[in-house]
N, C-alpha and C. Protein backbone atom coordinates (compact mmCIF):
# COMPACT_ATOMS: atom_id res chain seq x y z
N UNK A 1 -45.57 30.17 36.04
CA UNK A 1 -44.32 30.58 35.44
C UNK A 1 -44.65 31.45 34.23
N UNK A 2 -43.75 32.57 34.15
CA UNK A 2 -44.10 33.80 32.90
C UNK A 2 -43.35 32.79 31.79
N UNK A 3 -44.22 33.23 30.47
CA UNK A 3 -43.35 32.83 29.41
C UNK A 3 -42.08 33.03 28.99
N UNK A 4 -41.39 33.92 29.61
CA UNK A 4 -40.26 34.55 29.30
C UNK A 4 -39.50 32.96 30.34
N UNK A 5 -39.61 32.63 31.33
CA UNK A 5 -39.19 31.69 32.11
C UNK A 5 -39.71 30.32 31.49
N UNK A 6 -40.67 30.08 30.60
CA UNK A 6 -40.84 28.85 30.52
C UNK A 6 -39.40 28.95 28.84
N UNK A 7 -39.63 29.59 28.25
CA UNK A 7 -38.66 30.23 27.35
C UNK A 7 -36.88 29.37 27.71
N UNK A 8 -36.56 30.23 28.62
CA UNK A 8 -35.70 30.21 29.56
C UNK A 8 -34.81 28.68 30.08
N UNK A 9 -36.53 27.93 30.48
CA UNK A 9 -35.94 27.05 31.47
C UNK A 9 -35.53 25.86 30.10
N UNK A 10 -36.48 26.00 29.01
CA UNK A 10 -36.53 25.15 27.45
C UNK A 10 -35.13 24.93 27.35
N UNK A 11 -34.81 26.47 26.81
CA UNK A 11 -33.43 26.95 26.23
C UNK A 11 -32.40 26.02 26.90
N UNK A 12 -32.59 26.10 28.07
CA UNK A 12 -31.40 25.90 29.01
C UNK A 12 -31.67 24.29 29.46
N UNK A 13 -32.74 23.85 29.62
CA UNK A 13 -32.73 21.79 30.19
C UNK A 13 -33.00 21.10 28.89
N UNK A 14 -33.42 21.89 27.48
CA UNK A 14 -33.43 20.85 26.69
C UNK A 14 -32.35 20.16 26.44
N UNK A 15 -30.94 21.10 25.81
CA UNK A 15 -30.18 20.17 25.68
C UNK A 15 -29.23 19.49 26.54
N UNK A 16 -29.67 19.73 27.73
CA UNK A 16 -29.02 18.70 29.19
C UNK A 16 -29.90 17.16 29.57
N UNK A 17 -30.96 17.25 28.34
CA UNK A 17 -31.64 16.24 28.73
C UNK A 17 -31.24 14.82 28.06
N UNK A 18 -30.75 15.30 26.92
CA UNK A 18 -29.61 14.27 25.96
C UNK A 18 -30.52 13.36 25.68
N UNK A 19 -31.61 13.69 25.32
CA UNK A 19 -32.60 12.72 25.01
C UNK A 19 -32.64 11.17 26.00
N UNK A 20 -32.66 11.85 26.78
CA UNK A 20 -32.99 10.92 28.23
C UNK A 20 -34.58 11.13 28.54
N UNK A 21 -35.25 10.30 28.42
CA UNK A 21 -36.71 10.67 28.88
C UNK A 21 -37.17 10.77 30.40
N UNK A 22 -36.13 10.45 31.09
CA UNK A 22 -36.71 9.81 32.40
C UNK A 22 -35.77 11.49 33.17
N UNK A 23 -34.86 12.01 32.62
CA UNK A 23 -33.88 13.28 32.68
C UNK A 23 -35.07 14.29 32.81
N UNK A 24 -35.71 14.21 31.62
CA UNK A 24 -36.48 15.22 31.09
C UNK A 24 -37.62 15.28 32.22
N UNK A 25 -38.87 13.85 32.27
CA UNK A 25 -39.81 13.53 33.22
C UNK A 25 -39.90 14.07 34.45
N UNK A 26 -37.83 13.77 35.20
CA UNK A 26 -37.74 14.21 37.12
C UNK A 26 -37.58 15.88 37.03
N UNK A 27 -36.89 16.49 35.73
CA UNK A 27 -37.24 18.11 35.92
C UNK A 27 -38.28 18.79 36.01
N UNK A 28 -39.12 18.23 34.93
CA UNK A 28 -40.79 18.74 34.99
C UNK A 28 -41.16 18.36 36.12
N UNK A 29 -41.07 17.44 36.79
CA UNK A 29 -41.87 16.85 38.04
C UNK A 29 -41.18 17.72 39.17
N UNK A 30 -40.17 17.81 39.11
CA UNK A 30 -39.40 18.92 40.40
C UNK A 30 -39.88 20.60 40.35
N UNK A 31 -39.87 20.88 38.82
CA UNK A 31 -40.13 22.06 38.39
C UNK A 31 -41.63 22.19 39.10
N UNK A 32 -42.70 21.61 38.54
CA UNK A 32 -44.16 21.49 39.19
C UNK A 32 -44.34 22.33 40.59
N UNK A 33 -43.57 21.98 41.65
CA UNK A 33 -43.56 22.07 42.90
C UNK A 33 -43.36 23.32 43.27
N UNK A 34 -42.25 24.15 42.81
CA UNK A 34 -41.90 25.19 42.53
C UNK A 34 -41.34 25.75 41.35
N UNK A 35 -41.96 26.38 40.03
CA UNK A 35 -41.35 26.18 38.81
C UNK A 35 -40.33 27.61 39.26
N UNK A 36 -39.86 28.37 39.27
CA UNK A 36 -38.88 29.82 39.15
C UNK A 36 -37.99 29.39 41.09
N UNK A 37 -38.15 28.78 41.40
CA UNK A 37 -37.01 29.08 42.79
C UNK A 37 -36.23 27.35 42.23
N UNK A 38 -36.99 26.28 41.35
CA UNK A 38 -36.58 25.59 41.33
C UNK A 38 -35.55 25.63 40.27
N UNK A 39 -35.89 25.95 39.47
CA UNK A 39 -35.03 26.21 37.97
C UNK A 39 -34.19 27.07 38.11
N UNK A 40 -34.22 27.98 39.27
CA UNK A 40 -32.92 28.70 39.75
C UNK A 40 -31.69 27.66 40.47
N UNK A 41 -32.73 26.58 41.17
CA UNK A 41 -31.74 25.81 41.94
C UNK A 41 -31.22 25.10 40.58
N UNK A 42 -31.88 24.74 39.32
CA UNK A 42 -31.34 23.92 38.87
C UNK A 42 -29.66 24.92 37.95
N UNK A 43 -30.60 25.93 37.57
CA UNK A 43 -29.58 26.46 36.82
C UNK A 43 -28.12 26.74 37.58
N UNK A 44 -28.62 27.31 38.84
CA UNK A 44 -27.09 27.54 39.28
C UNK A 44 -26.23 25.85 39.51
N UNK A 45 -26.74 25.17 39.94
CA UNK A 45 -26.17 23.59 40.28
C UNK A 45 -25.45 23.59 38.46
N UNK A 46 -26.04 23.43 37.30
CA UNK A 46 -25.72 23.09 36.29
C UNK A 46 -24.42 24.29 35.86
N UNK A 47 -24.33 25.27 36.54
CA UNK A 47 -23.33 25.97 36.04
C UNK A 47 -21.77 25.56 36.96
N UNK A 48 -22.55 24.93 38.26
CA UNK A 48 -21.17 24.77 38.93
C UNK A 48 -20.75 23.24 38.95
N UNK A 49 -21.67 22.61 38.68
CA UNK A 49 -21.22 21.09 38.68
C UNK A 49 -21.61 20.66 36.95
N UNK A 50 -23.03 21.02 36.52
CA UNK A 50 -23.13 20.32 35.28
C UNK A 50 -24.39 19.78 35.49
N UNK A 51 -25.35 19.29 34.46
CA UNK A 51 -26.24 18.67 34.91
C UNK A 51 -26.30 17.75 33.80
N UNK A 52 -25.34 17.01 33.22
CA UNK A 52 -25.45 16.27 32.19
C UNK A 52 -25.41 14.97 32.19
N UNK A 53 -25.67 14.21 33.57
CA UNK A 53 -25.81 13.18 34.06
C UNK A 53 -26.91 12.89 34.45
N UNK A 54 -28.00 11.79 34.62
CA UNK A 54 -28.81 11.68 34.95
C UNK A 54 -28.52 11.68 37.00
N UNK A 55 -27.79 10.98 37.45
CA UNK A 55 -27.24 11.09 38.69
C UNK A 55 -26.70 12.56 39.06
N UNK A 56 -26.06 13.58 38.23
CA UNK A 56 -26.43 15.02 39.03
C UNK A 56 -27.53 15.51 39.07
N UNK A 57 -28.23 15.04 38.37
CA UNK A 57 -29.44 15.73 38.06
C UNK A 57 -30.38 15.16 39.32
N UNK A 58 -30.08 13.37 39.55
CA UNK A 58 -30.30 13.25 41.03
C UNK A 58 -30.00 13.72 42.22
N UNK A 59 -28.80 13.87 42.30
CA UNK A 59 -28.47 14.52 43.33
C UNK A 59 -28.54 15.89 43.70
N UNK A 60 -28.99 16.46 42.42
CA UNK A 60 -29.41 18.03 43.01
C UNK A 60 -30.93 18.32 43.18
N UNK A 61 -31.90 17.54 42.63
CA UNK A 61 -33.50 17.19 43.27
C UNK A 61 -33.14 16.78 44.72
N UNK A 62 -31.89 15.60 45.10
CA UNK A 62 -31.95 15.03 47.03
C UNK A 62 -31.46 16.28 47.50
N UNK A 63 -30.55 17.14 47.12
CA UNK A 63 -30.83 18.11 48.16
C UNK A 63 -31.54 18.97 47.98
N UNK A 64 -31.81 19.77 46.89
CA UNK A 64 -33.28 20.97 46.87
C UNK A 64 -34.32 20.27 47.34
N UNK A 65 -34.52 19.23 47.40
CA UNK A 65 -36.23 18.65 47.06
C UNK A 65 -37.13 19.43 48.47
N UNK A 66 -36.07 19.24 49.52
CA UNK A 66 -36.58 19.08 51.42
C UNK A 66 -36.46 20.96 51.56
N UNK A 67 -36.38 21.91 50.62
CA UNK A 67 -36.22 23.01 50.31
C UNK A 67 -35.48 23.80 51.67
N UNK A 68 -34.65 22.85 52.79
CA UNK A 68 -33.65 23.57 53.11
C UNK A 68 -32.32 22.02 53.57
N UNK A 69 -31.68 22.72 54.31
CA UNK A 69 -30.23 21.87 54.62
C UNK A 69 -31.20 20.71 55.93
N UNK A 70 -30.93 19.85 55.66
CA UNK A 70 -31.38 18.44 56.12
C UNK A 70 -30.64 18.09 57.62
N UNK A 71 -31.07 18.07 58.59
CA UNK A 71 -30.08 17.88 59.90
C UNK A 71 -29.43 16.43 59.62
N UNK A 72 -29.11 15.89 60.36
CA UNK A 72 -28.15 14.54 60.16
C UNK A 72 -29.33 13.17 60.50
N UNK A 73 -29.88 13.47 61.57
CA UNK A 73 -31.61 12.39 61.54
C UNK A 73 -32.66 12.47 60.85
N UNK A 74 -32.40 13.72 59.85
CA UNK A 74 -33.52 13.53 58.45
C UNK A 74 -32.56 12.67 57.68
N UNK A 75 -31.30 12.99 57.57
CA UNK A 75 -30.89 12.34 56.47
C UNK A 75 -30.52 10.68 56.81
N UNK A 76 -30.62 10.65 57.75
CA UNK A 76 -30.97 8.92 58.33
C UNK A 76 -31.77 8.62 57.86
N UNK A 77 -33.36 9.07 58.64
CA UNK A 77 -34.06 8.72 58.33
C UNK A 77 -34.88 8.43 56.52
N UNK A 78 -34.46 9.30 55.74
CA UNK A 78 -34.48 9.25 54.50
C UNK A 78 -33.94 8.15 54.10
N UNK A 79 -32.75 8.23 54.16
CA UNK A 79 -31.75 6.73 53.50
C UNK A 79 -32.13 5.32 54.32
N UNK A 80 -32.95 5.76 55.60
CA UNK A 80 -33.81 4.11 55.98
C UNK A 80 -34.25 3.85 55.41
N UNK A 81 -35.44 4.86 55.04
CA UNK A 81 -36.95 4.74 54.19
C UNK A 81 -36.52 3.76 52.86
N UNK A 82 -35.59 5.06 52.09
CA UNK A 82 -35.04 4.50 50.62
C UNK A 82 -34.20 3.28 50.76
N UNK A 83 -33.44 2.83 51.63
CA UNK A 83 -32.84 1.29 52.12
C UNK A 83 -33.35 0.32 51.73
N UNK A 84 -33.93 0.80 52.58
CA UNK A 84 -35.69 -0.41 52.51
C UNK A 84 -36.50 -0.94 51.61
N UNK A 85 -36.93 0.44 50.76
CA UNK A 85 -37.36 -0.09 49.29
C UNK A 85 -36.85 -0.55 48.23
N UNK A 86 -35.03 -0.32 48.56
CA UNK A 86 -34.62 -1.12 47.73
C UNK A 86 -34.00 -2.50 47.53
N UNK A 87 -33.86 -2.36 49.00
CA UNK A 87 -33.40 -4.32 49.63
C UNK A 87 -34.38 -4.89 49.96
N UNK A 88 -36.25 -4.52 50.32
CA UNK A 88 -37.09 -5.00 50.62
C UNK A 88 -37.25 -6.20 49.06
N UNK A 89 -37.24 -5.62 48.46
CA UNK A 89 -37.48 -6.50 46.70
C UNK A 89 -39.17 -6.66 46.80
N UNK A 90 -40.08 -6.15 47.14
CA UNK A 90 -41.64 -5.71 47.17
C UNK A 90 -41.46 -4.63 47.61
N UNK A 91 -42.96 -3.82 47.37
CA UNK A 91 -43.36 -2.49 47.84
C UNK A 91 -43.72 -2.39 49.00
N UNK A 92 -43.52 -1.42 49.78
CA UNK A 92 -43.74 -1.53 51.42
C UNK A 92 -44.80 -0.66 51.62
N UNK A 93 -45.27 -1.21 52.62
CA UNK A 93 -46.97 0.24 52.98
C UNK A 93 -46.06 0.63 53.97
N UNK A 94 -46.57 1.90 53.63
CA UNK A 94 -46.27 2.95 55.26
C UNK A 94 -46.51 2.54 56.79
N UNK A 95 -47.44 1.58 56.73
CA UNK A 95 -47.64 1.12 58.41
C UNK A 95 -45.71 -0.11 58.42
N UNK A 96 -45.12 -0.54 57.56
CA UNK A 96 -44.48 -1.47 57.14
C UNK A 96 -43.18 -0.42 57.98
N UNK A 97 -43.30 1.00 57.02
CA UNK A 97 -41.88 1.88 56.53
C UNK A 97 -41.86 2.29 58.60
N UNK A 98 -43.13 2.70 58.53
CA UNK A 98 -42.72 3.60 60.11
C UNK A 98 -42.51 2.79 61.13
N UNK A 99 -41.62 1.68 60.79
CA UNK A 99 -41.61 0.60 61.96
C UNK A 99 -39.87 0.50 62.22
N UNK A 100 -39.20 0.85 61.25
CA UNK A 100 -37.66 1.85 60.41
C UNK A 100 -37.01 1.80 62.10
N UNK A 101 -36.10 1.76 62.02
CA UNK A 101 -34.98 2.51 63.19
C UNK A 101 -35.07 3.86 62.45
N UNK A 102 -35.17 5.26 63.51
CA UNK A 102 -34.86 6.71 62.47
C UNK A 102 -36.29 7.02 62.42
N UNK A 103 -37.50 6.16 61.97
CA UNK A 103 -38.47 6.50 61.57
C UNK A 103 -39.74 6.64 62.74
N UNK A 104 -39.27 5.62 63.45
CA UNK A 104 -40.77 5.40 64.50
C UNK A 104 -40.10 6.50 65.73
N UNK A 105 -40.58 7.36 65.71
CA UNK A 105 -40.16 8.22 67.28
C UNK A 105 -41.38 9.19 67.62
N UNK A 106 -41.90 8.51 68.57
CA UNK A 106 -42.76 9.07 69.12
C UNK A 106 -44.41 9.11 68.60
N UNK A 107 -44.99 10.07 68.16
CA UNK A 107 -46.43 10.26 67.65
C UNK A 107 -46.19 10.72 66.01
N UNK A 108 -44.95 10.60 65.73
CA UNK A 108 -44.33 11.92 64.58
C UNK A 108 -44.41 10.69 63.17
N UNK A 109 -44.80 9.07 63.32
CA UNK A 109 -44.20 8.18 62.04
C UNK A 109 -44.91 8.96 61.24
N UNK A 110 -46.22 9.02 60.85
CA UNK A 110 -46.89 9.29 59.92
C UNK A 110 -45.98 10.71 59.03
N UNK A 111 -45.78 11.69 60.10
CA UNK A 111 -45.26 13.20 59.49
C UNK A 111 -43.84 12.68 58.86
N UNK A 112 -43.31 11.63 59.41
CA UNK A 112 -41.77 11.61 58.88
C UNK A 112 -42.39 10.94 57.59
N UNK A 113 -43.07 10.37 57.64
CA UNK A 113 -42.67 9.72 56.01
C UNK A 113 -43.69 11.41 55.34
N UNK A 114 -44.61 11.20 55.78
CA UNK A 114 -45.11 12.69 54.88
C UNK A 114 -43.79 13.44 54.78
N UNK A 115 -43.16 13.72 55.39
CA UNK A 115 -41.61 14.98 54.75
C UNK A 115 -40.65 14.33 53.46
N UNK A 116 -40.66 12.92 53.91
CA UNK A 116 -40.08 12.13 52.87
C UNK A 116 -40.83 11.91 51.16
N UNK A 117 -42.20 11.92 52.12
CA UNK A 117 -43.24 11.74 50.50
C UNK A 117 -42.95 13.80 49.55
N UNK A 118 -43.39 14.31 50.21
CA UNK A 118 -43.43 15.84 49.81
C UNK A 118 -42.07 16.20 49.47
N UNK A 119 -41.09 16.10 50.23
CA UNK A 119 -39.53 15.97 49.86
C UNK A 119 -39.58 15.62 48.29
N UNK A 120 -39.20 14.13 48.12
CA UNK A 120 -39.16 13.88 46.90
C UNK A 120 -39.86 13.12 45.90
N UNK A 121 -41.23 14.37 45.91
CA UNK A 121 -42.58 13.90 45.42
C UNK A 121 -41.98 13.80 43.34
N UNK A 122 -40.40 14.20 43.24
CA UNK A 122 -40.46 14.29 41.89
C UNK A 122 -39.99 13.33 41.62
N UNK A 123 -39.57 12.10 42.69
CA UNK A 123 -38.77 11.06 42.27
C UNK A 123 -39.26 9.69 42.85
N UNK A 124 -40.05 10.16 43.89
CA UNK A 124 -41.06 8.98 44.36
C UNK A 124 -42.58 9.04 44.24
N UNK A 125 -43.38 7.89 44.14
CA UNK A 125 -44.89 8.12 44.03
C UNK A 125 -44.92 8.09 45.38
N UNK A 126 -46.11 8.96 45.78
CA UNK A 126 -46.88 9.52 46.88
C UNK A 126 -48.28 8.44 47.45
N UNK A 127 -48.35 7.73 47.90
CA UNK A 127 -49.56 7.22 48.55
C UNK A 127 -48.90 5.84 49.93
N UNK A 128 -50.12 5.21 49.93
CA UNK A 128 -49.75 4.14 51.50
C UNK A 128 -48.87 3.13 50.74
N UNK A 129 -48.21 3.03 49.19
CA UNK A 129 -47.04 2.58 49.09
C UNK A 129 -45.83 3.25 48.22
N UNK A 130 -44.60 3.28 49.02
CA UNK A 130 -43.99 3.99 47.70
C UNK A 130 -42.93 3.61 47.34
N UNK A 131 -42.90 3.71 46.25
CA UNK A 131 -42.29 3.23 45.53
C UNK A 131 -40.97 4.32 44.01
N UNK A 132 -40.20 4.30 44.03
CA UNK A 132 -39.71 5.23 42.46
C UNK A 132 -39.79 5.14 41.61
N UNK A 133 -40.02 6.66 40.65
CA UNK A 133 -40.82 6.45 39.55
C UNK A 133 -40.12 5.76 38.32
N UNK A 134 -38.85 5.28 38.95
CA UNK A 134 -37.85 4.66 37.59
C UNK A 134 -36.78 4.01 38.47
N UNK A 135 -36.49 2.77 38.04
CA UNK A 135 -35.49 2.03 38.99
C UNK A 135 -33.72 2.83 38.56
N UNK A 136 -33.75 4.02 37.20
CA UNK A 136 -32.25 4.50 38.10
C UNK A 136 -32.50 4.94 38.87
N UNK A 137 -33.67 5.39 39.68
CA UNK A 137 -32.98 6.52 40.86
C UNK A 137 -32.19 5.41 41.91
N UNK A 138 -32.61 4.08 41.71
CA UNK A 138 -32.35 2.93 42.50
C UNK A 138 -30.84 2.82 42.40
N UNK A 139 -31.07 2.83 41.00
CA UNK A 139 -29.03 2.52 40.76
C UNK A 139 -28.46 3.77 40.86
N UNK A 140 -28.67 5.24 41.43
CA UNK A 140 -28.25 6.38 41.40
C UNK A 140 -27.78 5.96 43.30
N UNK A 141 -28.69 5.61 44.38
CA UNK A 141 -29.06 5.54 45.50
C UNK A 141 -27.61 4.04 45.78
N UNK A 142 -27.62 3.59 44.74
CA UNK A 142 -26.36 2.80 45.36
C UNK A 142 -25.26 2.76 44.94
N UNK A 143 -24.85 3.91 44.09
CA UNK A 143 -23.95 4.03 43.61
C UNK A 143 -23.07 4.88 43.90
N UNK A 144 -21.50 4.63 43.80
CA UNK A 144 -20.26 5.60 44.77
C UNK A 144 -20.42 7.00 44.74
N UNK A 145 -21.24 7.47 43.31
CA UNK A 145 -21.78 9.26 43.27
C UNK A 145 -22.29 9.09 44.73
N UNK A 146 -23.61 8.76 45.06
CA UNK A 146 -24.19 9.15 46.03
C UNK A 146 -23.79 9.15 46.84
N UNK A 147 -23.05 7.79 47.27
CA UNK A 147 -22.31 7.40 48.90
C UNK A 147 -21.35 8.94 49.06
N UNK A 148 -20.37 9.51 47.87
CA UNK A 148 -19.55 10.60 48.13
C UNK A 148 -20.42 11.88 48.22
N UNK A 149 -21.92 11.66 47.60
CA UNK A 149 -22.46 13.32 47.87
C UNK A 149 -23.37 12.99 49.66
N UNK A 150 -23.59 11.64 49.80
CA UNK A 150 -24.16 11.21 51.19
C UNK A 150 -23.01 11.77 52.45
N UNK A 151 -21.84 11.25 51.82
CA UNK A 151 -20.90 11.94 53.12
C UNK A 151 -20.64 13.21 53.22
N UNK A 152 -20.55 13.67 51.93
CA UNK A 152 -20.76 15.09 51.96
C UNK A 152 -21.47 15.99 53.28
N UNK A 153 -22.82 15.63 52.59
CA UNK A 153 -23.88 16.06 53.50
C UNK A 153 -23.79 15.56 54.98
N UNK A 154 -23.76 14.33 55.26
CA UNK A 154 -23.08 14.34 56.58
C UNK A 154 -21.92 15.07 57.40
N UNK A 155 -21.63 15.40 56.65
CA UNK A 155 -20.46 15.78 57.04
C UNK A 155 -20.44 17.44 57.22
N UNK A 156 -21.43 17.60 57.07
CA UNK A 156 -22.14 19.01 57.60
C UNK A 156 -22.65 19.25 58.97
């Protein structure tokens, strides 16, 4: 990222971060991945919805993260995965996750959770267990925001 953009992205997420540390933490971590196509996604989202919630700020990492529109059996399969880790009450290994309705099809378990891990590498840790890097995304994932931006997207 040019300085003129790291400049830029300061100006514009510091004070949306409201001294939220965990606000601040999932932008840098999203930014990482792609810093200039991401901070575009963020900026335009923050001009049309806002990003002054820690939960928009979730919900606009669940849909940029998969860097296009999600068919309706990714987005199953996603909300199994995340189901799971949060009604399981322990951490699940991946031989555990790809056993999922949505998840086990065919030769493909391993790649589905890899799309899920790389997806939302800014909000989940990456290895044979995973887990989120902060239990709101937990209370973001069950809460009526999501269920109305979940139907949303279904509903595509």
């Amino acid at each position: 990222m040019e300085p003129t953009w790291i400049a830029k992205a300061i100006d514009y997420l510091n004070p949306r971060a409201a001294d939220i540390f965990i606000w601040a933490t999932t932008v840098a971590d999203f930014l990482k991945l792609d810093p200039m196509t991401h901070f575009t996604m963020l900026e335009s989202e923050g001009n049309v919805k806002g990003l002054t919630s820690l939960y928009s700020l979730y919900s606009t990492v669940f849909k940029a993260s998969f860097g296009r529109e999600l068919e309706k059996e990714e987005i199953n399969t996603v909300t199994s995965v995340m189901g799971a880790m949060i009604f399981a009450k322990e951490l699940l290994y991946d031989d555990i996750l790809i056993m999922l309705p949505g998840v086990k099809i065919l030769d493909l378990n391993l790649d589905r959770l890899k799309f899920i891990w790389s997806g939302l590498v800014s909000i989940i840790d990456k290895g044979p267990i995973l887990h989120f890097h902060h239990h709101s995304f937990e209370d973001f994932l069950l809460s009526p925001f999501f269920k109305q931006e979940l139907c949303m997207l279904l509903a595509v």
